[in-house]
C-alpha atoms as a PDB file:
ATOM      1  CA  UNK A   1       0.000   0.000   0.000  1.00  0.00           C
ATOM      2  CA  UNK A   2       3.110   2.419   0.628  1.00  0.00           C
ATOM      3  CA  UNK A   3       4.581   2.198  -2.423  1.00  0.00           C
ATOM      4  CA  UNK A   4       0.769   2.513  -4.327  1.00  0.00           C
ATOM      5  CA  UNK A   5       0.312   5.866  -2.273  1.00  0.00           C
ATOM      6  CA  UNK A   6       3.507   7.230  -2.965  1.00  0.00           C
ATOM      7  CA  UNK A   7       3.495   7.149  -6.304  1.00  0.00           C
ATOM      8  CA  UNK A   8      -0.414   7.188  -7.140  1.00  0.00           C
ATOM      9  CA  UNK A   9      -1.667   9.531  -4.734  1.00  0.00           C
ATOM     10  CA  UNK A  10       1.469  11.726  -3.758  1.00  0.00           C
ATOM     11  CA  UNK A  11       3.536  11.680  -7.136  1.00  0.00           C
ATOM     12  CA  UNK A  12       1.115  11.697 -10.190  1.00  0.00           C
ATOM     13  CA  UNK A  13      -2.405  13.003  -8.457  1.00  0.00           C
ATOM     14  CA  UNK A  14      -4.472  10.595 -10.697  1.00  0.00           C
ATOM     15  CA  UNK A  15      -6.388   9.691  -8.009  1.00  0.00           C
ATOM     16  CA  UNK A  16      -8.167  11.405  -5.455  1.00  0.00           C
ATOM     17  CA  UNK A  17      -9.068  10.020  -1.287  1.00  0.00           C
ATOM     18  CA  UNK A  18     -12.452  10.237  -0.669  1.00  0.00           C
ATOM     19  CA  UNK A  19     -13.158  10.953   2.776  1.00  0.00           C
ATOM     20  CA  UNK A  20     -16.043   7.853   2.483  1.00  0.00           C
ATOM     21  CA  UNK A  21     -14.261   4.379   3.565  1.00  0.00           C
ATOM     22  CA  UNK A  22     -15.571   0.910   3.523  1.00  0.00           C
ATOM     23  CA  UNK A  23     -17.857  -0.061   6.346  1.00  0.00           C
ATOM     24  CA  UNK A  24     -18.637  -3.406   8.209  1.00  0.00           C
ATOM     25  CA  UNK A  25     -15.178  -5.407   8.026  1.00  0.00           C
ATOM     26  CA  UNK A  26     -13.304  -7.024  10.481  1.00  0.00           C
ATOM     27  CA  UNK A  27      -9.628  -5.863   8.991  1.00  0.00           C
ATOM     28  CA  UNK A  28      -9.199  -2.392   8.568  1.00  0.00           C
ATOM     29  CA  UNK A  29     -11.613  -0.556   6.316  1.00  0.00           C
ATOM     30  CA  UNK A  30     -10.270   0.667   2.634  1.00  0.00           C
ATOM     31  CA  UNK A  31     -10.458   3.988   1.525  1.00  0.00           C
ATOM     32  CA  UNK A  32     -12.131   4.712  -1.904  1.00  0.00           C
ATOM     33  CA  UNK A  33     -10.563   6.936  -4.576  1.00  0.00           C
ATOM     34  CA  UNK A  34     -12.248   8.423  -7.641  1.00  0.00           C
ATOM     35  CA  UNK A  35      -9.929   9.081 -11.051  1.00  0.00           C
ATOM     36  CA  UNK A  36      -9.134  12.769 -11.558  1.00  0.00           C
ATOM     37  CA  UNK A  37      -9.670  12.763 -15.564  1.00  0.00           C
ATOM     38  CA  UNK A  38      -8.212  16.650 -15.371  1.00  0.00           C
ATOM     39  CA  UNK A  39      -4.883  15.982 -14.034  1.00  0.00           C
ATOM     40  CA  UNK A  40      -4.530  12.749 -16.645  1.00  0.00           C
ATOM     41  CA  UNK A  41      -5.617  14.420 -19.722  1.00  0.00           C
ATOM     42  CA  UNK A  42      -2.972  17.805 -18.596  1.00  0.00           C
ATOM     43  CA  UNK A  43      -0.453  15.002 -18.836  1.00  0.00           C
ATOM     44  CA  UNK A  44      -1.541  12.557 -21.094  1.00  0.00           C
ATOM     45  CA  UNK A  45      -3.642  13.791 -23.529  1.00  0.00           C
ATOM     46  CA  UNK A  46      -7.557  13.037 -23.636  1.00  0.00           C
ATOM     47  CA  UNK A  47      -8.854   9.748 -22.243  1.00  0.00           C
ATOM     48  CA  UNK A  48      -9.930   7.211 -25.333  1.00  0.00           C
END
């Protein structure tokens, strides 16, 4: 998960933490992301 973060969420910015995690598990809960199309297509062109 370290090594996802750092270069998904800190490096790039394709992806954005939602403040909304999963509920009702017994390890701990995963956070959900959502795909910033904005900062992708800045960088990469548009999104086929």
């Amino acid at each position: 998960m370290h090594n996802f973060y750092k270069k998904i969420i800190e490096g790039e910015k394709y992806l954005i933490a939602l403040e909304e995690k999963k509920r009702n598990v017994t390890h701990r809960a995963a956070r959900y992301f959502r795909f910033d199309r904005k900062a992708y297509t800045k960088k990469h062109g548009a999104v086929k």
